[in-house]
Protein backbone atom coordinates (compact mmCIF):
# COMPACT_ATOMS: atom_id res chain seq x y z
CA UNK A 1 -17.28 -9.19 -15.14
CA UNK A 2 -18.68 -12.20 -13.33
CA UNK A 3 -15.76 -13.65 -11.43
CA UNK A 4 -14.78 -16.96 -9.44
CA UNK A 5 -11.64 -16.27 -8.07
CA UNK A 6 -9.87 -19.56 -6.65
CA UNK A 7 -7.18 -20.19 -3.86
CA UNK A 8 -6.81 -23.38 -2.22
CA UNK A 9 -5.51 -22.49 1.23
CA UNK A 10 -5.71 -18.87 2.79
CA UNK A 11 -4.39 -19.73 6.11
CA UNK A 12 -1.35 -17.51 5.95
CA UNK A 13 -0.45 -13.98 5.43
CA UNK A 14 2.45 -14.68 3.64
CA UNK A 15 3.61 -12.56 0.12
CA UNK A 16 1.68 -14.45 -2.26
CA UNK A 17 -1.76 -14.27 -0.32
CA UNK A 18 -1.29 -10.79 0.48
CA UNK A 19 -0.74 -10.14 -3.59
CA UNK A 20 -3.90 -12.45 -3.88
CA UNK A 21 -6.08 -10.95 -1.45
CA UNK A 22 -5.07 -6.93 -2.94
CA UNK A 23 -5.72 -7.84 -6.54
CA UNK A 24 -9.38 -9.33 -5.45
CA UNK A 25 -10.03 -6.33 -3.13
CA UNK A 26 -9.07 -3.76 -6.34
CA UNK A 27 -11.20 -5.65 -8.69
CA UNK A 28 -14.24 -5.44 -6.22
CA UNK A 29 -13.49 -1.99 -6.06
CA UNK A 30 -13.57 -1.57 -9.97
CA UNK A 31 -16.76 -3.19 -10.51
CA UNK A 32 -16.38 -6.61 -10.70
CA UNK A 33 -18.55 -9.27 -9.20
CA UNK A 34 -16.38 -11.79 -7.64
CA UNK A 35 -17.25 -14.87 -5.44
CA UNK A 36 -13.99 -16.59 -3.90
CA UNK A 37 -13.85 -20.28 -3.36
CA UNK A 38 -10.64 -22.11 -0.98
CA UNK A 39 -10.62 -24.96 0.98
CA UNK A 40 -9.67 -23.03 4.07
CA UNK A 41 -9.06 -19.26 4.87
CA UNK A 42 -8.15 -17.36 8.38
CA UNK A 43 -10.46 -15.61 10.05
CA UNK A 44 -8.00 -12.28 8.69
CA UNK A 45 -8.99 -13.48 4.98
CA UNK A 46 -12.74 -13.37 5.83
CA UNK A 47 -13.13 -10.38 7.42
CA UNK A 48 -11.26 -8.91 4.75
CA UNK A 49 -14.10 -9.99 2.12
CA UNK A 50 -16.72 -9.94 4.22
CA UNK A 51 -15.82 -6.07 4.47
CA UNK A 52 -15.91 -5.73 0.48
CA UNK A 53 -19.27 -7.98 0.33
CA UNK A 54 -17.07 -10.67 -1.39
CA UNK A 55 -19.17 -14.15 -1.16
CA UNK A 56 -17.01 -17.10 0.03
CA UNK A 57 -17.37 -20.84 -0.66
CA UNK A 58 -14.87 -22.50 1.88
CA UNK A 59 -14.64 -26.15 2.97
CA UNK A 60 -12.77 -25.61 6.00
CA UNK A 61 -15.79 -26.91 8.33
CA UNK A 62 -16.42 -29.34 6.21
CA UNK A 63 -14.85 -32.89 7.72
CA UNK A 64 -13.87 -35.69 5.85
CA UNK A 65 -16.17 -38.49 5.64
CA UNK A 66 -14.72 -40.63 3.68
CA UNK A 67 -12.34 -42.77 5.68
CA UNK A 68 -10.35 -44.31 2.49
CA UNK A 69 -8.83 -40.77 2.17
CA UNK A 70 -6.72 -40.88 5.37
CA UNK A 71 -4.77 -43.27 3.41
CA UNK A 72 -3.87 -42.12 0.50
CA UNK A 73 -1.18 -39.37 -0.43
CA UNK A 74 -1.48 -35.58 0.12
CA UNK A 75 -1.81 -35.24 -3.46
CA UNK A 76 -5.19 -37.33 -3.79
CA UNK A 77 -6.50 -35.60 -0.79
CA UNK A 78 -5.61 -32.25 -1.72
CA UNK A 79 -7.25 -32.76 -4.98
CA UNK A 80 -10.73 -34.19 -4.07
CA UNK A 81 -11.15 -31.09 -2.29
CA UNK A 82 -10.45 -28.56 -5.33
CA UNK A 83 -12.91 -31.21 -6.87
CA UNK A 84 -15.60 -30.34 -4.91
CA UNK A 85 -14.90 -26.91 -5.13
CA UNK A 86 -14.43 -27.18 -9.15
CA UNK A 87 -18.52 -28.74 -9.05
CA UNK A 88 -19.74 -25.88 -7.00
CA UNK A 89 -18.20 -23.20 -9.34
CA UNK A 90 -19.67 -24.68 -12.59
CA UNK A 91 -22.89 -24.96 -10.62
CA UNK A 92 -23.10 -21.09 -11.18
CA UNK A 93 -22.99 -18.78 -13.95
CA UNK A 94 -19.54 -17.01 -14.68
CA UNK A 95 -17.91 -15.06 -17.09
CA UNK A 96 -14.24 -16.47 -16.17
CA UNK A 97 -12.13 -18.51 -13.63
CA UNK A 98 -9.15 -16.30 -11.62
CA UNK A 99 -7.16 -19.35 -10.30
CA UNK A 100 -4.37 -17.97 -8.04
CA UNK A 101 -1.06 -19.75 -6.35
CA UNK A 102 0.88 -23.83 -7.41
CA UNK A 103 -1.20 -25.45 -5.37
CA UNK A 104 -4.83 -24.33 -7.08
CA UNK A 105 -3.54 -25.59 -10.52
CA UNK A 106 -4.80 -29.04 -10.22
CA UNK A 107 -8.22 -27.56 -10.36
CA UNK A 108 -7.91 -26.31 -13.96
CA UNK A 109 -8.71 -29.07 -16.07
CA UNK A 110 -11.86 -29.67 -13.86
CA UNK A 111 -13.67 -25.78 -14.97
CA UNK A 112 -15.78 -25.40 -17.65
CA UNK A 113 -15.47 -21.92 -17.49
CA UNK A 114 -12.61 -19.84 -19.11
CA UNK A 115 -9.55 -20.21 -16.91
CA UNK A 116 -6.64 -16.98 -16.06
CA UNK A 117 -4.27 -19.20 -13.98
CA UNK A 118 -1.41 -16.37 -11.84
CA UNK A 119 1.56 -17.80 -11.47
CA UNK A 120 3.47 -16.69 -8.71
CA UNK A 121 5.87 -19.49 -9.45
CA UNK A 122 6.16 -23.33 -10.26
CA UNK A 123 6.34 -25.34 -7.38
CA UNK A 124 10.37 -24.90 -6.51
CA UNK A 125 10.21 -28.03 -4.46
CA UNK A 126 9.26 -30.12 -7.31
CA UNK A 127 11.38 -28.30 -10.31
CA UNK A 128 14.69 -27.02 -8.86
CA UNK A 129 17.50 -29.54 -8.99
CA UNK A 130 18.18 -28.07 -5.40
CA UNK A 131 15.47 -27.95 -3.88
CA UNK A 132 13.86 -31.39 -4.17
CA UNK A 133 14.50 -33.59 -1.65
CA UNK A 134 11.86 -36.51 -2.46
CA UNK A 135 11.77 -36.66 -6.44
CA UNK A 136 9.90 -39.96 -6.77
CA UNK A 137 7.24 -38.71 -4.26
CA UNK A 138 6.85 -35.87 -6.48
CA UNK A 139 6.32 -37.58 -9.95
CA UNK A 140 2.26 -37.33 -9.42
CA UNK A 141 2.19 -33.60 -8.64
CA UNK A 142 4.31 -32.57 -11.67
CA UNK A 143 2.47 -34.54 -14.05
CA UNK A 144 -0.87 -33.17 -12.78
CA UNK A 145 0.58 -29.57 -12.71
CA UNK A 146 1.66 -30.01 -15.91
CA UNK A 147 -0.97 -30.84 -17.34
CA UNK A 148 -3.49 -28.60 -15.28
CA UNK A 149 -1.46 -25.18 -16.42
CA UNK A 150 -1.81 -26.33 -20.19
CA UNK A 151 -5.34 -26.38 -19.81
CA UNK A 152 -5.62 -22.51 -18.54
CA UNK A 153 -6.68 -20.10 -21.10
CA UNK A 154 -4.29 -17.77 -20.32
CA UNK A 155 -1.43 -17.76 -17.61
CA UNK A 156 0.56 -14.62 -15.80
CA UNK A 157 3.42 -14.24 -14.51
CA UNK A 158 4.66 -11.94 -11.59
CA UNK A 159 7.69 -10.66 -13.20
CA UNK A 160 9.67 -11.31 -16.65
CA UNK A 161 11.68 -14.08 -14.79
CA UNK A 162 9.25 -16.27 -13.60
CA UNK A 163 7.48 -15.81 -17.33
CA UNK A 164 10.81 -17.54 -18.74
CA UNK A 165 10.35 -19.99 -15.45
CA UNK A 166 7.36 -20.83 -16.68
CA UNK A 167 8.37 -21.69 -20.40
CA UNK A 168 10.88 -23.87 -19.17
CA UNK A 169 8.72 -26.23 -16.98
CA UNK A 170 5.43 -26.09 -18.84
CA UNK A 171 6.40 -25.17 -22.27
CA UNK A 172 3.65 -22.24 -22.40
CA UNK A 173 4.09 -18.45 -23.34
CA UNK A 174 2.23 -15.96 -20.16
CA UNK A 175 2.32 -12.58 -19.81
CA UNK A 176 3.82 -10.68 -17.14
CA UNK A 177 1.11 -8.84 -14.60
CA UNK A 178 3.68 -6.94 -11.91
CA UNK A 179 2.29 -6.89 -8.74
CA UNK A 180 2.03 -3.72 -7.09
CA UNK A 181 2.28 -1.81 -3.29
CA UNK A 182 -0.43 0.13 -1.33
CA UNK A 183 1.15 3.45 -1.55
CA UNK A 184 -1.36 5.07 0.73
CA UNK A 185 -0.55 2.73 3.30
CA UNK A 186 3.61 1.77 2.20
CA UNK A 187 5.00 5.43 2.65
CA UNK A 188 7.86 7.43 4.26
CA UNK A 189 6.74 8.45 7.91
CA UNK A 190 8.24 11.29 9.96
CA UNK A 191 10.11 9.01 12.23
CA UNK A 192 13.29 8.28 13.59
CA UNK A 193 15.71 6.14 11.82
CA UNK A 194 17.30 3.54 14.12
CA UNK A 195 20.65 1.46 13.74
CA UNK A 196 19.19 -1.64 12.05
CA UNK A 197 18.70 -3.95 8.80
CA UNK A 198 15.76 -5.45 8.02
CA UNK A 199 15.32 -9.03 6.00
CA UNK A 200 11.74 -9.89 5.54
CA UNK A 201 10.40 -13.86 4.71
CA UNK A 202 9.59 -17.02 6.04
CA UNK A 203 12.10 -18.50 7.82
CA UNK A 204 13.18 -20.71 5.24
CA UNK A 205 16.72 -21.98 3.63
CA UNK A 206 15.33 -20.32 -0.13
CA UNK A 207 14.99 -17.07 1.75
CA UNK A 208 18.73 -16.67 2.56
CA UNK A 209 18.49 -14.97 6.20
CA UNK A 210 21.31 -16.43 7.14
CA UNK A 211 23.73 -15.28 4.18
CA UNK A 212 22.64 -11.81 5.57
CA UNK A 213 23.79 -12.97 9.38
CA UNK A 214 27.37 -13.89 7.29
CA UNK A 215 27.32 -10.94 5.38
CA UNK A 216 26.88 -8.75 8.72
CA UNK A 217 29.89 -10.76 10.42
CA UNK A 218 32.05 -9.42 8.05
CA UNK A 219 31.29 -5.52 8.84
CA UNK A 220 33.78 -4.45 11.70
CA UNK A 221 31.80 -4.86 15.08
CA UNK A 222 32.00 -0.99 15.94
CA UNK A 223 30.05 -0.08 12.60
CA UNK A 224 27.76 -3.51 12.27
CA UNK A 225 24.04 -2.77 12.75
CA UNK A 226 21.50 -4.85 14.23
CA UNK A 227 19.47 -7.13 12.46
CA UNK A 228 15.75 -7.56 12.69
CA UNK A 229 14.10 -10.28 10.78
CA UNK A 230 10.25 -10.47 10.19
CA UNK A 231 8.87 -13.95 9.09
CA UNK A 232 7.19 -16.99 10.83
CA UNK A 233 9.10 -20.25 10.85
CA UNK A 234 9.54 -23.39 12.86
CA UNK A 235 11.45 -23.24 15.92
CA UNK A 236 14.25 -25.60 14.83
CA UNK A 237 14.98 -22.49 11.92
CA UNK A 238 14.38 -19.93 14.46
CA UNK A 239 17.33 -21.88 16.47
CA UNK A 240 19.72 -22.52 13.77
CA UNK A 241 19.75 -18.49 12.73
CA UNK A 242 20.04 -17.56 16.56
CA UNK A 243 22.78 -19.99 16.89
CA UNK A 244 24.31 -18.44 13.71
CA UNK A 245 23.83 -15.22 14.68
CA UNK A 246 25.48 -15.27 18.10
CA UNK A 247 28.41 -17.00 16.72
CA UNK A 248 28.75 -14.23 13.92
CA UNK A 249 28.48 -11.76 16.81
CA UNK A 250 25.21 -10.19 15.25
CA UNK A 251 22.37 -8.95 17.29
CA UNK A 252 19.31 -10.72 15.86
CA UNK A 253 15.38 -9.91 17.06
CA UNK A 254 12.89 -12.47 14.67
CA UNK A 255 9.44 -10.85 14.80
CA UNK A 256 6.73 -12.96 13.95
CA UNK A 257 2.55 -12.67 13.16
CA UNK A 258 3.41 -8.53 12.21
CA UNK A 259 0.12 -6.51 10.44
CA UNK A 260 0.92 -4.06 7.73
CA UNK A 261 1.09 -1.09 10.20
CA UNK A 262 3.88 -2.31 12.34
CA UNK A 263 5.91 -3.77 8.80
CA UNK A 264 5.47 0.30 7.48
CA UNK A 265 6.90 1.25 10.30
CA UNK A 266 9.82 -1.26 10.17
CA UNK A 267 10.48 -0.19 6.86
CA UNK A 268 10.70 3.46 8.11
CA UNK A 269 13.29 2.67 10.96
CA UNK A 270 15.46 0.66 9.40
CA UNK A 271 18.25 2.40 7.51
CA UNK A 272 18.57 0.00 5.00
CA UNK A 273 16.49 -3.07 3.66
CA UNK A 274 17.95 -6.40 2.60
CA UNK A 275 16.76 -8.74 -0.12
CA UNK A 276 19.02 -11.96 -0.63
CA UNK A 277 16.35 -14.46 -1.50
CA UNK A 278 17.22 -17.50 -3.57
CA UNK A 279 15.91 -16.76 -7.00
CA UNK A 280 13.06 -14.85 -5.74
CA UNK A 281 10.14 -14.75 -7.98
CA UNK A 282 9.64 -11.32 -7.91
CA UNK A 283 9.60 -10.07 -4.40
CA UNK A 284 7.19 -7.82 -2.32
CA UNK A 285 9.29 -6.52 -0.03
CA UNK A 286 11.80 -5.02 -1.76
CA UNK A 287 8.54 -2.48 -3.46
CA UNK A 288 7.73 -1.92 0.02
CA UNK A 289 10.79 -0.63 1.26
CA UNK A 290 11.17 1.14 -1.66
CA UNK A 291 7.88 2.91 -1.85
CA UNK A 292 8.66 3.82 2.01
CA UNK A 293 11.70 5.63 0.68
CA UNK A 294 14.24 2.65 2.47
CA UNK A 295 16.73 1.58 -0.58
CA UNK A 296 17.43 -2.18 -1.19
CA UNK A 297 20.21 -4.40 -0.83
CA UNK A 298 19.39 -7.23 -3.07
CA UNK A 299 21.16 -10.14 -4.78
CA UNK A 300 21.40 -9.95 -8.10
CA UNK A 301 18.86 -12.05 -9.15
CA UNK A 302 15.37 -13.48 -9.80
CA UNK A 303 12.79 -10.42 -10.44
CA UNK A 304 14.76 -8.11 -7.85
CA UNK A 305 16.53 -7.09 -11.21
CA UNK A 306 13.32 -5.96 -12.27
CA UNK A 307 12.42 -3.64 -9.33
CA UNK A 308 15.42 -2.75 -7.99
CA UNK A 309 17.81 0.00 -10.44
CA UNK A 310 20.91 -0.67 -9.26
CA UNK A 311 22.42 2.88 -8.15
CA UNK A 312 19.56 4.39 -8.23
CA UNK A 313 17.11 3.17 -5.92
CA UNK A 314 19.09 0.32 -3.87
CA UNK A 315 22.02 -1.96 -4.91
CA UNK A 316 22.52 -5.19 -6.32
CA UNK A 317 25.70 -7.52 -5.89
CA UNK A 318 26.70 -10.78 -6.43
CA UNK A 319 25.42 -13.69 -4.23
CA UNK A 320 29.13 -12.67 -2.52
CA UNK A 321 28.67 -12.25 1.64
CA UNK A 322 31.60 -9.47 1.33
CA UNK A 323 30.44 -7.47 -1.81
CA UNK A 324 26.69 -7.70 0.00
CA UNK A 325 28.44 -6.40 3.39
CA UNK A 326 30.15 -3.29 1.49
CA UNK A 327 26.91 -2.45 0.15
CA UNK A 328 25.37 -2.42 3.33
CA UNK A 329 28.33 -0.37 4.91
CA UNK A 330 28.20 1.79 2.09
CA UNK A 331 24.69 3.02 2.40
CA UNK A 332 25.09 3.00 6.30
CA UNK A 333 27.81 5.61 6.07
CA UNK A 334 26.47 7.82 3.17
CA UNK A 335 23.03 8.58 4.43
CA UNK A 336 22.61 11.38 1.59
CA UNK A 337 23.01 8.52 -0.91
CA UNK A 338 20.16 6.79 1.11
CA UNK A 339 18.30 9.55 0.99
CA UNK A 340 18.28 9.92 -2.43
CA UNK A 341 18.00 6.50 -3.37
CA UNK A 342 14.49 6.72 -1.09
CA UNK A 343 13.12 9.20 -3.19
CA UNK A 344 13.50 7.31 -6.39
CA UNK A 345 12.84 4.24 -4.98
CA UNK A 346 9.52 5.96 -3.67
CA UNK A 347 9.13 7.29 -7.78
CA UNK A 348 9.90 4.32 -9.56
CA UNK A 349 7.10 2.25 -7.69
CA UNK A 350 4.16 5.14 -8.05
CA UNK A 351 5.47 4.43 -11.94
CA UNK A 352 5.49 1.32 -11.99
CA UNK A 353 4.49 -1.07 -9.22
CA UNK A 354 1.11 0.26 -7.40
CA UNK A 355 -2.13 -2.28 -7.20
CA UNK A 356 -3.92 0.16 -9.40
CA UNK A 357 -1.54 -0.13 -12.07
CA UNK A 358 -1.23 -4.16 -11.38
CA UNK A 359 -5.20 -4.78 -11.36
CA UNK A 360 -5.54 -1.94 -14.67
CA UNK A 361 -3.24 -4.94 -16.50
CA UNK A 362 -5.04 -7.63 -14.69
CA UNK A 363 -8.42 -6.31 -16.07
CA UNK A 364 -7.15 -5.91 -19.51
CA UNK A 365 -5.93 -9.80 -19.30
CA UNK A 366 -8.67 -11.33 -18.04
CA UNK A 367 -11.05 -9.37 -21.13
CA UNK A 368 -9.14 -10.76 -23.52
CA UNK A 369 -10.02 -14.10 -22.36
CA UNK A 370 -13.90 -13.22 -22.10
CA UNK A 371 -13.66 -12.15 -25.84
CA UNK A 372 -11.87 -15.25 -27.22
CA UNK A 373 -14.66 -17.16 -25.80
């Protein structure tokens, strides 16, 4: 297949452009001719297809001449870029359109192409009572999102949560497409555990660090581990879980800008991995830790349900800071449970959740677009 694959901003190496960049890598690897078109990308994203001889159509050296765009929203000016990109794509000859990540939607309606739009999510900012803070200033985007998504051909969905997400805010049936783990890379290394917890995201109120800090200030000091966190963040967050932390009496280390090589070896040290994220989507890092043979402590919710079996390759609890301590404390002092629960863990996502398996499903979606057309 003849593929433009489509992401409007791959400036960060957070979990959905990691899942974006793997399931464009994998179908270069099966076959595929793919050209990749953003309005900016890192110079990480480039190399990355430069190495796999994937063409890229960026605007990110492009500057705006058109002075009338300063002024208006970030809404308009988003969307005359994915414009511009939109006319370069139909310019060329493809068999389909792989339009990835919330903010890429608005280019749908704009491809005469067949359209697969993933959908790691719906914009949470703009649909979740709780999260919105400006509603009126987000009126344009969910109209054009709405109406963008309707237009796709076909739309997936990370997990079989977000596909009922996605009913309820556009109305549409998708199909679920798991992501998946490198299992080459994600694996169990001959090293020393150490006495710490690891919570993994951006620093950011939906990912729920700081119900973790609580949770370990309820574990009796003698037998509470340390607590590294890996995500970027601005400082004021970085402040407000130090502050938190300290007055919990938990030893917190943030690490920030990690590659894969150090985050395997995190995975490997830490005795346990924690996942309380707010409705998470589906959730890389709980996989991860899993296919490195660390077992999950994860909220009960969102599409950790999915990949987590409670009991048998982590536990899940109640969004309750004491039940999610016990768990903790109980894996901490029953490291042959651990144990065990890392070898399923390790067995459930070589079953079920490896990029091969993701971008076999992904191939088999996007050809049954190319033969309704």
């Amino acid at each position: 297949m003849k593929i433009a694959a489509v992401h409007s901003r791959l400036d960060q190496l957070r979990g959905a452009e990691r899942a974006f960049l793997n399931m464009i890598l994998y179908l270069k690897d099966r076959g595929h001719e793919i050209d990749l078109y953003t309005i900016k990308a890192s110079e990480y994203f480039l190399k990355k297809f430069k190495e796999k001889n994937i063409g890229v159509y960026d605007l990110q050296k492009e500057k705006n001449k058109n002075p009338i765009l300063s002024l208006i929203n970030l809404y308009s000016f988003h969307l005359y870029y994915l414009i511009k990109l939109s006319r370069e794509i139909n310019k060329r000859n493809y068999d389909l359109i792989f339009v990835h990540h919330f903010l890429t939607s608005p280019i749908i309606p704009f491809l005469k192409y067949p359209c697969v739009y993933y959908c790691q999510e719906p914009v949470r900012m703009v649909y979740e009572v709780n999260l919105a803070r400006v509603k009126l200033a987000h009126l344009p985007y969910s109209y054009i999102d709405k109406f963008s998504v309707k237009k796709a051909d076909l739309v997936l969905a990370n997990s079989d949560y977000t596909r009922e997400y996605i009913y309820r805010v556009y109305g549409i049936f998708s199909i679920t497409n798991y992501l998946g783990v490198d299992t080459n890379l994600f694996r169990k290394i001959e090293i020393e555990k150490e006495n710490f917890i690891l919570s993994i995201g951006v620093l950011h109120p939906v990912k729920a660090h700081d119900f973790v800090i609580r949770a370990l200030g309820t574990i009796p000091k003698q037998k509470r581990p340390k607590l590294v966190l890996v995500g970027n963040g601005p400082e004021k967050n970085k402040n407000y879980l130090r502050t938190l932390a300290s007055k919990c009496d938990v030893t917190l280390e943030i690490k920030e800008n990690i590659d894969d090589i150090e985050l395997v070896y995190l995975y490997n040290k830490a005795k346990v991995t924690t996942a309380a994220h707010m409705m998470e989507p589906f959730g890389l890092t709980a996989i991860e830790s899993m296919a490195c043979e660390t077992p999950v402590v994860a909220v009960r919710e969102g599409g950790f349900r999915e990949s987590v079996v409670d009991g048998v390759t982590g536990l899940l609890t109640e969004r309750d800071e004491k039940e999610f301590a016990e768990a903790i404390k109980y894996l901490l002092e029953n490291p042959e449970v651990t144990e065990i629960m890392g070898r399923k863990g390790r067995e459930r996502v070589e079953k079920y959740f490896t990029w091969e398996k993701c971008v076999e499903n992904l191939e088999k979606n996007l050809r049954k677009i190319i033969g309704k057309s």
